[in-house]
Every structure is written in C-alpha cells, then in structure tokens.
Protein backbone atom coordinates (compact mmCIF):
# COMPACT_ATOMS: atom_id res chain seq x y z
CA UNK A 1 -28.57 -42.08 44.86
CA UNK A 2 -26.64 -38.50 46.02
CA UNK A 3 -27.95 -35.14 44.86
CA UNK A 4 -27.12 -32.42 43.12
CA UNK A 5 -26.53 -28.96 44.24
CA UNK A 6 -29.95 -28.09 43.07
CA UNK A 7 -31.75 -30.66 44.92
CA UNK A 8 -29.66 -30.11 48.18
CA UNK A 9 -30.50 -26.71 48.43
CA UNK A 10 -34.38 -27.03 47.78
CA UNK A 11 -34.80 -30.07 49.64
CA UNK A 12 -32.93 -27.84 52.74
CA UNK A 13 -35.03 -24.40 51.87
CA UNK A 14 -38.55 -26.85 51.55
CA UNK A 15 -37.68 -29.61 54.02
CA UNK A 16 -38.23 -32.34 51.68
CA UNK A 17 -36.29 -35.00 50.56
CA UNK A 18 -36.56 -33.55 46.90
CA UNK A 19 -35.27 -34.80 43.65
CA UNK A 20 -35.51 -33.34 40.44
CA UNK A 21 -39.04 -32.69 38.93
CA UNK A 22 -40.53 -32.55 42.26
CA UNK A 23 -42.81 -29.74 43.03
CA UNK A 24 -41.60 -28.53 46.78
CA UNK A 25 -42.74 -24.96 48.66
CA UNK A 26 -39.75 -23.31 50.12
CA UNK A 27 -38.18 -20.65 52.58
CA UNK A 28 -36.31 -18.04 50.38
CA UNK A 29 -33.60 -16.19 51.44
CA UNK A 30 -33.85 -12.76 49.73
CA UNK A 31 -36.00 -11.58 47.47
CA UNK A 32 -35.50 -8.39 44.41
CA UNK A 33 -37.32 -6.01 41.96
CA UNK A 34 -36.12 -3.99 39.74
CA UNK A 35 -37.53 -1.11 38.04
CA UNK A 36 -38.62 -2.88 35.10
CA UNK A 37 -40.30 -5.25 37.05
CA UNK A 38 -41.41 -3.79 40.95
CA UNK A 39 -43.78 -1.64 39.96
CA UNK A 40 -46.01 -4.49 38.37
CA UNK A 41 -45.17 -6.34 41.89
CA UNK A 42 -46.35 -3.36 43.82
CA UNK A 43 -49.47 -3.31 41.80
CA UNK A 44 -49.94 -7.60 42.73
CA UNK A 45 -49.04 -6.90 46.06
CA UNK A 46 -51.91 -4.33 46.68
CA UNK A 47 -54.23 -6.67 45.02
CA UNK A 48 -53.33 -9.87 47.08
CA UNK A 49 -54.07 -7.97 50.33
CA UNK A 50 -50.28 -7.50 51.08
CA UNK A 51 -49.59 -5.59 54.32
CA UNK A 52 -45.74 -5.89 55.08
CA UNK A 53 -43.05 -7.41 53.65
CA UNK A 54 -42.57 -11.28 55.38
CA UNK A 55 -38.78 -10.15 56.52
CA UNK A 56 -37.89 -6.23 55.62
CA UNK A 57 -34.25 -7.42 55.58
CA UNK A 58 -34.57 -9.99 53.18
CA UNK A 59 -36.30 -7.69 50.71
CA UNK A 60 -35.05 -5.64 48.14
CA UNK A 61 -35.57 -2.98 45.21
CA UNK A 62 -33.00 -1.54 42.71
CA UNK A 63 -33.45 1.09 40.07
CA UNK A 64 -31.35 0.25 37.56
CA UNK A 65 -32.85 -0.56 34.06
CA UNK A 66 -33.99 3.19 33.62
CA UNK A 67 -31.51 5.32 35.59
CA UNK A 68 -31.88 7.75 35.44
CA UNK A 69 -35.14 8.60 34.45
CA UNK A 70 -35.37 9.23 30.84
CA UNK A 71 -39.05 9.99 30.68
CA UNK A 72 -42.35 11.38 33.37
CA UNK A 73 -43.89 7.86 32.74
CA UNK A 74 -40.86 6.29 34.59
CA UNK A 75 -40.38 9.17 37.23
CA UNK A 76 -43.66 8.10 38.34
CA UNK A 77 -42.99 4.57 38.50
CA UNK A 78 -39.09 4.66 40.41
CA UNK A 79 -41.56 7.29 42.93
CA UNK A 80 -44.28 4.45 43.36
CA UNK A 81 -40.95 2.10 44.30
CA UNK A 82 -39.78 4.36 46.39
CA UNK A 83 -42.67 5.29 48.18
CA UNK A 84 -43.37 1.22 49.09
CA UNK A 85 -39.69 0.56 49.84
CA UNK A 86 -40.20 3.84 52.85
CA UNK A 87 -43.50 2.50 54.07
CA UNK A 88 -41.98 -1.07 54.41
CA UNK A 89 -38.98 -0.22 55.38
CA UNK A 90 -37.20 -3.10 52.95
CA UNK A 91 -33.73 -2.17 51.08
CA UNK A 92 -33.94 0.26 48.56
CA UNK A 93 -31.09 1.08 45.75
CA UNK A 94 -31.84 4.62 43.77
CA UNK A 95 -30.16 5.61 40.59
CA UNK A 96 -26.61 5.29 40.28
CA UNK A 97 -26.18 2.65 42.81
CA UNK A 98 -25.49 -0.16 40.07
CA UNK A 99 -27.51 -2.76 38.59
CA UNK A 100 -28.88 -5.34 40.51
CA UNK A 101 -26.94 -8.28 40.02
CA UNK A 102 -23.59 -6.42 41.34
CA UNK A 103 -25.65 -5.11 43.95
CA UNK A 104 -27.48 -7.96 45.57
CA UNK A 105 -23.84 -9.95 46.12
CA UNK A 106 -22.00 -7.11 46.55
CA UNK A 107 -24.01 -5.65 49.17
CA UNK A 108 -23.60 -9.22 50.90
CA UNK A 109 -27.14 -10.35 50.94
CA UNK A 110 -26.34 -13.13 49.05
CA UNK A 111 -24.20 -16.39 50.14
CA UNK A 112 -23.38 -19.66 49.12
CA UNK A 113 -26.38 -22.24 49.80
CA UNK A 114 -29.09 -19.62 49.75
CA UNK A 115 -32.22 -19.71 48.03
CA UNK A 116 -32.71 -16.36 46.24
CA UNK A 117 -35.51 -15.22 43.49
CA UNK A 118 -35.59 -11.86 41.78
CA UNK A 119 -38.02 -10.54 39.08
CA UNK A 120 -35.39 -10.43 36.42
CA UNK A 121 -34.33 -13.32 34.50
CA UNK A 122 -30.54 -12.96 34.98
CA UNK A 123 -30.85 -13.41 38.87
CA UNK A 124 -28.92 -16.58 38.55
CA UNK A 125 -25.93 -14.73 38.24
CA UNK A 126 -25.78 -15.24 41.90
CA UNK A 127 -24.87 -19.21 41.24
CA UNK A 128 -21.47 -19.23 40.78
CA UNK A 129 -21.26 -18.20 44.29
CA UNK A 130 -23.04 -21.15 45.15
CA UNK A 131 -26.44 -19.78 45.27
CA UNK A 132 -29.57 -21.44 43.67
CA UNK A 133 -30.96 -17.76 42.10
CA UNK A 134 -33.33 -17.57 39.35
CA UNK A 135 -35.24 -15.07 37.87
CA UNK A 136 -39.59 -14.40 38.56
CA UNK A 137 -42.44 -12.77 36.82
CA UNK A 138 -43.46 -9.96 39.23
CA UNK A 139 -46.86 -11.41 40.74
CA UNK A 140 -44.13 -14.28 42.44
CA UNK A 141 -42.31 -11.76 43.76
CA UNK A 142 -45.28 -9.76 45.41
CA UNK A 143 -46.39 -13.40 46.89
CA UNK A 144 -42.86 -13.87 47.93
CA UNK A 145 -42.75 -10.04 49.51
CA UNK A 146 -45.62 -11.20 51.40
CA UNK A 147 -45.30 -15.07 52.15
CA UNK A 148 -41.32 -15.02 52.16
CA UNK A 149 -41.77 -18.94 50.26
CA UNK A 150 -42.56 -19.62 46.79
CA UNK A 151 -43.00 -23.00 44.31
CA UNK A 152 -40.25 -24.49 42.64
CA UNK A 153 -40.06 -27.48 40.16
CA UNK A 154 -36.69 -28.75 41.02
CA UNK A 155 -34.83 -28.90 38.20
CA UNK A 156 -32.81 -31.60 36.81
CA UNK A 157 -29.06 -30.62 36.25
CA UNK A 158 -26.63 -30.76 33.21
CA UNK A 159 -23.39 -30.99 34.22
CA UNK A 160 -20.33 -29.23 32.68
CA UNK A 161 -16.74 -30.72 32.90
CA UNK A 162 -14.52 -27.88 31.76
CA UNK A 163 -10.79 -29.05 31.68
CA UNK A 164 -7.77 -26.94 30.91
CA UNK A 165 -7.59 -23.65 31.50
CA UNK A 166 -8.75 -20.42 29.23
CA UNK A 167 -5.48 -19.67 26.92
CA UNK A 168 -4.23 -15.64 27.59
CA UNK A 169 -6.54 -12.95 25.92
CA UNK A 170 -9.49 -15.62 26.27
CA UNK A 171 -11.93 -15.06 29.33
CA UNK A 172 -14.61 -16.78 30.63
CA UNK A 173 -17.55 -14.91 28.28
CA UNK A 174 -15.56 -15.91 25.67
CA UNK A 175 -16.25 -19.64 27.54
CA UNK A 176 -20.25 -18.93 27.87
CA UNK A 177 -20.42 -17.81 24.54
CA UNK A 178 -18.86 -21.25 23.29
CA UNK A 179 -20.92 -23.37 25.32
CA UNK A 180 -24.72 -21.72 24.54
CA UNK A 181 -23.57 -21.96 20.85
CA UNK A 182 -22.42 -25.25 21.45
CA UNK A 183 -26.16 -26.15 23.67
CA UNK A 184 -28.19 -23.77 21.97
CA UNK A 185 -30.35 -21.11 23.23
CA UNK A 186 -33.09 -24.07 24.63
CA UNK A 187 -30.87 -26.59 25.50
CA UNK A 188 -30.96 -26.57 28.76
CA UNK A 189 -34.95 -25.53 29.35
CA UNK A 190 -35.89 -25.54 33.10
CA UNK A 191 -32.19 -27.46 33.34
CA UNK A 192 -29.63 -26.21 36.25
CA UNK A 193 -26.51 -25.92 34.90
CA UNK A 194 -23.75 -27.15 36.74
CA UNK A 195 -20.61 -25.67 36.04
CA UNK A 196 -17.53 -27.82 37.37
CA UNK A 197 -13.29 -28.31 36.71
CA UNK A 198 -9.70 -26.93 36.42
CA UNK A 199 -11.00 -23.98 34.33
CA UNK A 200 -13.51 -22.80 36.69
CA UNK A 201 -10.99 -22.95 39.31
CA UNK A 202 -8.91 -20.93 37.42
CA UNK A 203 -11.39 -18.14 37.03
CA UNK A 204 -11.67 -15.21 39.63
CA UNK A 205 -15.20 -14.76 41.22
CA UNK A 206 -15.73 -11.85 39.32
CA UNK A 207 -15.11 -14.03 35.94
CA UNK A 208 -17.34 -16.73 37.32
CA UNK A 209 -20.02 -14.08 37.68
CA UNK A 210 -19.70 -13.67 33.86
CA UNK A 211 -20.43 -17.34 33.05
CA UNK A 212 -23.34 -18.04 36.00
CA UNK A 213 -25.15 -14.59 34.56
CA UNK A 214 -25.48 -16.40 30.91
CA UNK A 215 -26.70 -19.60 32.40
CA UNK A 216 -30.65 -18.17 31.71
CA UNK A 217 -29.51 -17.93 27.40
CA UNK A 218 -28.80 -21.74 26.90
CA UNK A 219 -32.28 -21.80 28.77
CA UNK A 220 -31.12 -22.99 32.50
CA UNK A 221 -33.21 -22.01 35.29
CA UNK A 222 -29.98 -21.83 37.42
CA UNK A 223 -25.82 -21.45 36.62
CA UNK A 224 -24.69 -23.55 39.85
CA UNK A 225 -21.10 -23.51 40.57
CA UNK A 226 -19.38 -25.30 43.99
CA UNK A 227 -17.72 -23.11 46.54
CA UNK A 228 -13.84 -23.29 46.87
CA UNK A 229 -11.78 -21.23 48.50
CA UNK A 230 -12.07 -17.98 46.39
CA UNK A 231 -15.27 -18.04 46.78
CA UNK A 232 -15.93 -18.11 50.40
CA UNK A 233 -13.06 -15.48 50.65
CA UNK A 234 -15.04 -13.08 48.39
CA UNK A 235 -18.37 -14.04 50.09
CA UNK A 236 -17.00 -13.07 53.29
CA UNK A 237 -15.24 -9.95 52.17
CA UNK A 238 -18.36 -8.68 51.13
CA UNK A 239 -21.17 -10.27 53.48
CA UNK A 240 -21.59 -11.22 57.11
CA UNK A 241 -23.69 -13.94 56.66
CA UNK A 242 -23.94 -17.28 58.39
CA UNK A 243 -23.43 -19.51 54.89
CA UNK A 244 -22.90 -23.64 54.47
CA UNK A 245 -21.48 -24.53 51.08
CA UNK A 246 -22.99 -26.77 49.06
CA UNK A 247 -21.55 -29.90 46.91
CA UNK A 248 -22.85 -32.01 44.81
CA UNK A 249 -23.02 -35.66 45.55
CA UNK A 250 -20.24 -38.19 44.00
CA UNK A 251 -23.18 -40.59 42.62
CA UNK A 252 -25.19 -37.58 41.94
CA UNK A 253 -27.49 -38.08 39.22
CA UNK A 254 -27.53 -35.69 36.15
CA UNK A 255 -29.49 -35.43 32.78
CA UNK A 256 -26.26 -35.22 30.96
CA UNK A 257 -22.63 -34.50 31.17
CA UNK A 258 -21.05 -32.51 28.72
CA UNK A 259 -17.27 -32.50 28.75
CA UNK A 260 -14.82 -29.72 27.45
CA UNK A 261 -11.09 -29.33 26.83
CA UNK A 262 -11.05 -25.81 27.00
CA UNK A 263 -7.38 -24.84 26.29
CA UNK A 264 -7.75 -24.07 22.73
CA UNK A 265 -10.37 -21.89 22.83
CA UNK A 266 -10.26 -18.57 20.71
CA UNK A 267 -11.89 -15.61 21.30
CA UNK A 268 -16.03 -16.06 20.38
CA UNK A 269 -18.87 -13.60 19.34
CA UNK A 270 -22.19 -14.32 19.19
CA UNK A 271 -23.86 -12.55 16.31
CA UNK A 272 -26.73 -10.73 15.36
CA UNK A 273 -29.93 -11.71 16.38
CA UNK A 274 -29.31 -14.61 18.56
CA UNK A 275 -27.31 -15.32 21.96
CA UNK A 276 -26.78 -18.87 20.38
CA UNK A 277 -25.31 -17.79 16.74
CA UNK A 278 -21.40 -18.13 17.85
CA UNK A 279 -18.46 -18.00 15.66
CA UNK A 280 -15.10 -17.84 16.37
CA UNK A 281 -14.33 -14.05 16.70
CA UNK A 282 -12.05 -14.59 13.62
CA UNK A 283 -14.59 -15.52 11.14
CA UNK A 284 -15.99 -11.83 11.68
CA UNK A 285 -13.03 -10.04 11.96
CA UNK A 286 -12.86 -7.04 10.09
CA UNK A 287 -16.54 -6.22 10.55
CA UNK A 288 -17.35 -2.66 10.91
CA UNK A 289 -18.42 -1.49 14.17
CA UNK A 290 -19.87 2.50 15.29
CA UNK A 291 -20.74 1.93 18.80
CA UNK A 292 -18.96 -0.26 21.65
CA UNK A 293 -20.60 -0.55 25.04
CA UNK A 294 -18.66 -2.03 28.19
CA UNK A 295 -20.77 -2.84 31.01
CA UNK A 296 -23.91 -4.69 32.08
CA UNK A 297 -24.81 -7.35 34.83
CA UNK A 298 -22.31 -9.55 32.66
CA UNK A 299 -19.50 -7.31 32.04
CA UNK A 300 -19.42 -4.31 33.89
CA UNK A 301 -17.42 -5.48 36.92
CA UNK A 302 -13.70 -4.13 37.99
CA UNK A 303 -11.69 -6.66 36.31
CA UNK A 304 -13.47 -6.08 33.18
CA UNK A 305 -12.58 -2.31 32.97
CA UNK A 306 -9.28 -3.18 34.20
CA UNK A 307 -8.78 -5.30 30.92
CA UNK A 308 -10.44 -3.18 28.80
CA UNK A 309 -7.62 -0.26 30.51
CA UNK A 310 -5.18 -2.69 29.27
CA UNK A 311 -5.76 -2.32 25.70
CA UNK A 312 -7.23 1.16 25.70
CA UNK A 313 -4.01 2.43 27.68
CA UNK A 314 -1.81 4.88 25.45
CA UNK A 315 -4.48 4.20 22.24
CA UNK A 316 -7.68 6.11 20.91
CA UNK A 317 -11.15 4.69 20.43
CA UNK A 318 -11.37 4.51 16.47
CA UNK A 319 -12.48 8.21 14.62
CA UNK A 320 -15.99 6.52 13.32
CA UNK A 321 -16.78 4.46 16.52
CA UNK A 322 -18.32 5.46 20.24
CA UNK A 323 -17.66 3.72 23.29
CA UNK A 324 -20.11 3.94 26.16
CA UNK A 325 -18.94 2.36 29.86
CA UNK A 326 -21.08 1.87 32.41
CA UNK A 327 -19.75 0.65 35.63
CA UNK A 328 -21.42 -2.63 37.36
CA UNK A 329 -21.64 -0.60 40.26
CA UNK A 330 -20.70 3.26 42.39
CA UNK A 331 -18.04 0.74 44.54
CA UNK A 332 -16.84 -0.53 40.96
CA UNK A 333 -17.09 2.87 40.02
CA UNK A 334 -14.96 4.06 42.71
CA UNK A 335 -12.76 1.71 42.61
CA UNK A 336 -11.77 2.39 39.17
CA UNK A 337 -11.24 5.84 39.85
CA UNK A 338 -8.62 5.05 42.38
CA UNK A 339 -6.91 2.59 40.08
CA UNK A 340 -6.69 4.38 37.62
CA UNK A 341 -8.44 3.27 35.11
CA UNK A 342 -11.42 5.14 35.20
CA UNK A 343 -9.11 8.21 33.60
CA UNK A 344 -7.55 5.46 30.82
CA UNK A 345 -11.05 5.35 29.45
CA UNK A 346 -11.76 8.70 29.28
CA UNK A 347 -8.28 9.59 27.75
CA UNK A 348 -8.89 7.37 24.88
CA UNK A 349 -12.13 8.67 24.17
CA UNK A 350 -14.36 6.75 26.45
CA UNK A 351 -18.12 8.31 27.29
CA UNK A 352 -19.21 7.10 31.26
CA UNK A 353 -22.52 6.66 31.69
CA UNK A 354 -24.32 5.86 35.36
CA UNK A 355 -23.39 2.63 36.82
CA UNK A 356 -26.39 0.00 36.08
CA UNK A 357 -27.65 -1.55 32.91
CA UNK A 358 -26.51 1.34 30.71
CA UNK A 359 -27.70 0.46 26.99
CA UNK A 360 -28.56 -2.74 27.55
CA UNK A 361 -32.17 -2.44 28.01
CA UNK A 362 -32.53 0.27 25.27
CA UNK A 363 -34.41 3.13 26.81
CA UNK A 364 -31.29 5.22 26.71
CA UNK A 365 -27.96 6.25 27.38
CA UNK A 366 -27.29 5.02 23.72
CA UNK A 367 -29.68 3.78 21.48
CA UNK A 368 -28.15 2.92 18.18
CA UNK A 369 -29.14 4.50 14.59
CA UNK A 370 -30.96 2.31 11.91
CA UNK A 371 -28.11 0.04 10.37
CA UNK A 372 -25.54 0.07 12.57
CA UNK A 373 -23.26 -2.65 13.96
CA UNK A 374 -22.75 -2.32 17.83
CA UNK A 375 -20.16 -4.63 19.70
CA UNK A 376 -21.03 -5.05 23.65
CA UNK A 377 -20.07 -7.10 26.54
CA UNK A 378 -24.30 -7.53 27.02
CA UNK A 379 -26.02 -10.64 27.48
CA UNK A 380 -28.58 -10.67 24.42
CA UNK A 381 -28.70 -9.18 21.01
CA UNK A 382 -31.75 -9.99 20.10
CA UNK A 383 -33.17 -7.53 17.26
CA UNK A 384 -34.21 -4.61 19.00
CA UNK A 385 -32.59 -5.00 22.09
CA UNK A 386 -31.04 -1.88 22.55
CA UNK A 387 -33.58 0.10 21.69
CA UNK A 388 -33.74 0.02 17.87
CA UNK A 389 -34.68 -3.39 15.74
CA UNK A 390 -32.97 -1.92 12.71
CA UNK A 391 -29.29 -2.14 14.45
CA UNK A 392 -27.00 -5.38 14.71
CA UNK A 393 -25.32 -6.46 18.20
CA UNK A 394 -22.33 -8.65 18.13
CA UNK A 395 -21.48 -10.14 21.41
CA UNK A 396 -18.02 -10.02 23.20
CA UNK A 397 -15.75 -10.04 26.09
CA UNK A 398 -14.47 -6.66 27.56
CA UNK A 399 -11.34 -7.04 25.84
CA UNK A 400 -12.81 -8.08 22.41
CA UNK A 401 -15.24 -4.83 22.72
CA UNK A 402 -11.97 -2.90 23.06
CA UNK A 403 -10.08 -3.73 20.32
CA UNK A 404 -13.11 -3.39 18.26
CA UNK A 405 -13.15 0.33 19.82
CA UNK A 406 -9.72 0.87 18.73
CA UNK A 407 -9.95 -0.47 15.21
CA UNK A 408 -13.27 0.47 14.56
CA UNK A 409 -14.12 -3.02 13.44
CA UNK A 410 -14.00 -6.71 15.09
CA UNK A 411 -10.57 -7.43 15.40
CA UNK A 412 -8.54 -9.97 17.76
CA UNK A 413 -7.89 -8.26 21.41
CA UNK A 414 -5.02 -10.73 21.87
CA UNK A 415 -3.20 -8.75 18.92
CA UNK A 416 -3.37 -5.54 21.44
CA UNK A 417 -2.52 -7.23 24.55
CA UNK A 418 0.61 -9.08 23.12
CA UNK A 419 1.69 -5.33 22.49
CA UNK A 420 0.55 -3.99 25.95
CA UNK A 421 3.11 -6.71 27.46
C-alpha cells in the first residue's frame, strides 16, 4: 500500500517506515514563536535546562499578535523575546515586520517536503506549499528549540477532489469557507487534509495560502497540497533551499475522499459565532455592517489588497462603516505602495494599520463596540474574538469585505467587479 504526503514526509523526517496513527520522533526543519506564545516557551526553556538553540538558523521568533505594544505588560514580554533571540543568536522579526505565517515562507525558510512546527495553531498555512506545518503549545516548542525533534502521531488523511474551477468574483476563502461548513468545525480532528484537482491548480500560491491556513477550523492537523509548477517557482523566488517535492502515492490509502464540483460556487460567509456556520453570502445580504477589516495570516497578502483595490477604486467606504487594512507583511506592504494600491485604499477611506495580525487577535488596532456587526477576511469569529464578546463577525473574502465597506452592509462583490470591468 503507497502513502500519503503525510506519511512520506514523517516517515523521511523520523526514518521510519510510518503509516498513519503511528507514533514516530522526528528531525524538524524550522521551528517559530510568536509573541502570544514565545514568552511561555522562553519560560519552559529555562526550566528544561535549555542552553542554545539545537540549529540558530532553523529557529525563529515574530512579534506580531501585539504590535505594537499596546500595553507595559507586553513591552516586557516582546523585551524578554528579544533579549533570548540576541543571546541565541536565532531569527528574530520585531514589530511591523508582518505576521508570522507571511513571514516564515516569505523569508524562504520554508520549502516543499519540510517538516515545520510553530506555537500557533495556523502554522499549517505553510502546506499548500507542500510543507507538513502544524501548530504547538509552547513547552513543544522550547523542547524543539533545544532538541531540534519532536513527537508526532501521524495523521491519517482526508482527501479533497476539487473539480472545476472557482467561477469570477469567487476565490478560494470563499472555497474554505464551503468546505468547513460542509465538514464541520471537527470533522477532520487530528486528520491531514489533502487538498487535490483542477481548482487548486487554478489557484495562485498566494490563494492556496488562503485555503491551507483554514485547514486547523475543520479540525486538520495539516492543509497538505502537492507541488506543481507554481509552486516550486514561488518557493524558489523566495528561498534558497535545497527542497524534494512530495506526492502522494496512486494506491495511497485515505480515511475518506470527499469530492467537489466547484464551478457553481457563490460567494460564502461564515457567520457569527462559528467558523463552521456558512451560508451562501446571499442569504445575509443586506446585513448591516460598521467595521470591515482586510488582512490577517489568511487574507492580508498582495493579491488580496489588489482585489480589494479593484472594487474600492473610484468608490468610498460607506458613511456609517470603518475599514481597517493591515498588510500580511512590510514586503506586501511595499509592494502595494508601488502598485498602487496602497493609495486606492486610503482614497476611499481606508485606515492602515501595521502589517501583522491587526484586529484579529483583539488587543487592538480595532476592537469593536458592544453590538456591532464586523465583516473580515479573519480566520475565526468566535464570540469575543476581536476583543469584545458582545460584537458579531461575519466571515469573507477580500472582495466580499469590500463591497460590504462600500455599501455598508453584506452585499455581493461580484455586483462591483462586473462594474469595475
């Protein structure tokens, strides 16, 4: 019997002939903290005895949830990060360098077969360029700083066989949206999802990021996709790396296949308070909105500003409604600038805010009021999620979030573009 991605890659980082549900040690690749999560690991580290990172190059630490520092409490902790990432000498990203899962592929320290663990759950954005990522709880990362190896169960994999391709003004979170309503939040518990067919092709890297980062909210340890040629092309734009593909066997064996036509999709929006309660954007249309944020380690990437530019272009973000953008990354940042589109924002009434998580993790840069409805390109809207449990977050893809900014309520982007072309 063949193997799946997942297996190949732990059975290579362990040296086992592993299948899924086996318990293996392996070699990882690169390891990440972020602020949220490193200073714990610091703390673990210290306890355990830890003297020096295993590999300095393979080790890194981002500031990104709280950047910049919105309180003393958190000064002190990003200055107990920084302070271990000088006497170790491992990679260290300070405010306004971007969030972490931009950074860690974008930076190149991530390629296709590698074996990568961060203490933050949505490290498996790093799959869909063909990495097995997942996310840690921050004493496995200090035993990984030290040790360099760490446990896995492999997981079993649920394949998905998306055919067609995504219809215009439909994008791939649109896609990820439909499937974890369609699997549920659980459905694929300590699963790797496999994500496979003509409409993956189709996607950009970038838009494959989008779909990989969401793996961790239908419950899958992992959001594996194969790597064609985009993907080695953007791996070795940004990397210099040594990197072997990986591919899962023929006569692989999976826990299940799901199968998808995708080319009728509509635009989707997962609604207050669950990742998993999706409707088609339609049945909430009309829905008041005061607050849209574009952004986050799903959404914040070029070609997501560059579509929301594309219905923001010549129009006005709605009287009663605020729209916060915060860039994936300072090179996504940059390269906005010189696009363009960075000055289409602001001109229809767009507020920047540093590039990293922005206010997705709710300790500020725009913590909603008690009752309102915000729309975002984030990953989770659970109740209190962006700081306040008395506010509602819709879910949506960049250019859903900016029609809603224009109308000031939840209305069909594909409206807008059809009158951008």
């Amino acid at each position: 019997m063949g193997k799946t991605i997942a297996e190949k890659i732990l059975s290579k980082k362990s040296g086992l002939d592993a299948k899924a549900d086996d318990i293996v040690v392996a070699n990882l690749d690169f390891v990440m903290g972020q602020d949220g999560t490193s200073p714990l690991a610091i703390n673990a580290f210290e306890e355990m005895g830890g003297r020096k990172a295993f590999d300095s190059q393979k080790v890194a630490m981002v500031i990104d949830h709280s950047s910049p520092s919105p309180l003393e409490g958190v000064s002190a902790l990003h200055h107990k990060m920084r302070m271990f990432a000088d006497r170790h000498q491992i990679k260290f990203y300070d405010i306004g360098e971007g969030v972490c899962h931009q950074l860690i592929p974008e930076q190149g320290h991530v390629g296709p077969g590698s074996l990568v663990i961060g203490a933050d759950s949505h490290t498996c954005t790093y799959g869909a360029i063909n990495a097995f990522a997942t996310g840690v709880g921050s004493t496995d990362l200090a035993a990984a700083i030290i040790s360099g190896q760490l446990w896995f169960k492999v997981p079993p994999t649920i394949k998905f066989q998306l055919n067609g391709q995504l219809p215009p003004g439909v994008f791939s979170k649109d896609l990820i949206l439909y499937l974890i309503g369609d699997v549920t939040a659980d459905g694929a518990t300590y699963m790797a999802a496999e994500y496979v067919g003509e409409a993956i092709s189709a996607l950009s890297v970038e838009a494959r990021f989008t779909i990989s980062n969401m793996a961790i909210e239908m419950g899958a340890k992992v959001g594996l996709m194969e790597a064609d040629d985009k993907t080695t092309k953007w791996v070795r734009e940004h990397s210099t790396l040594t990197f072997e593909p990986v591919f899962s066997d023929p006569d692989a064996e999976y826990a299940m296949i799901k199968e998808y036509d995708v080319s009728r999709l509509e635009p989707q929006v997962a609604k207050p308070h669950q990742v998993d309660n999706v409707a088609p954007l339609s049945q909430v249309a009309g829905t008041e909105i005061q607050q849209c944020v574009i952004g986050t380690c799903t959404n914040g990437r070029l070609e997501d500003l560059r579509i929301a530019a594309q219905i923001l272009e010549g129009r006005k973000v709605h009287p009663r409604t605020r729209l916060i953008v915060a860039p994936a990354s300072r090179r996504v940042f940059l390269d906005a600038m010189q696009e363009g589109i960075i000055r289409t924002l602001v001109e229809a009434g767009a507020v920047l805010v540093t590039p990293g998580c922005g206010p997705c993790v709710g300790t500020h840069n725009g913590v909603p009021s008690d009752g309102e409805n915000v729309m975002a390109t984030s990953n989770r809207n659970f109740r209190g999620r962006m700081g306040n449990n008395k506010a509602f977050i819709y879910l949506g893809s960049p250019a859903s979030v900016a029609a809603a900014a224009v109308a000031g309520q939840i209305s069909d982007p594909r409206e807008y573009l059809r009158q951008v072309k």
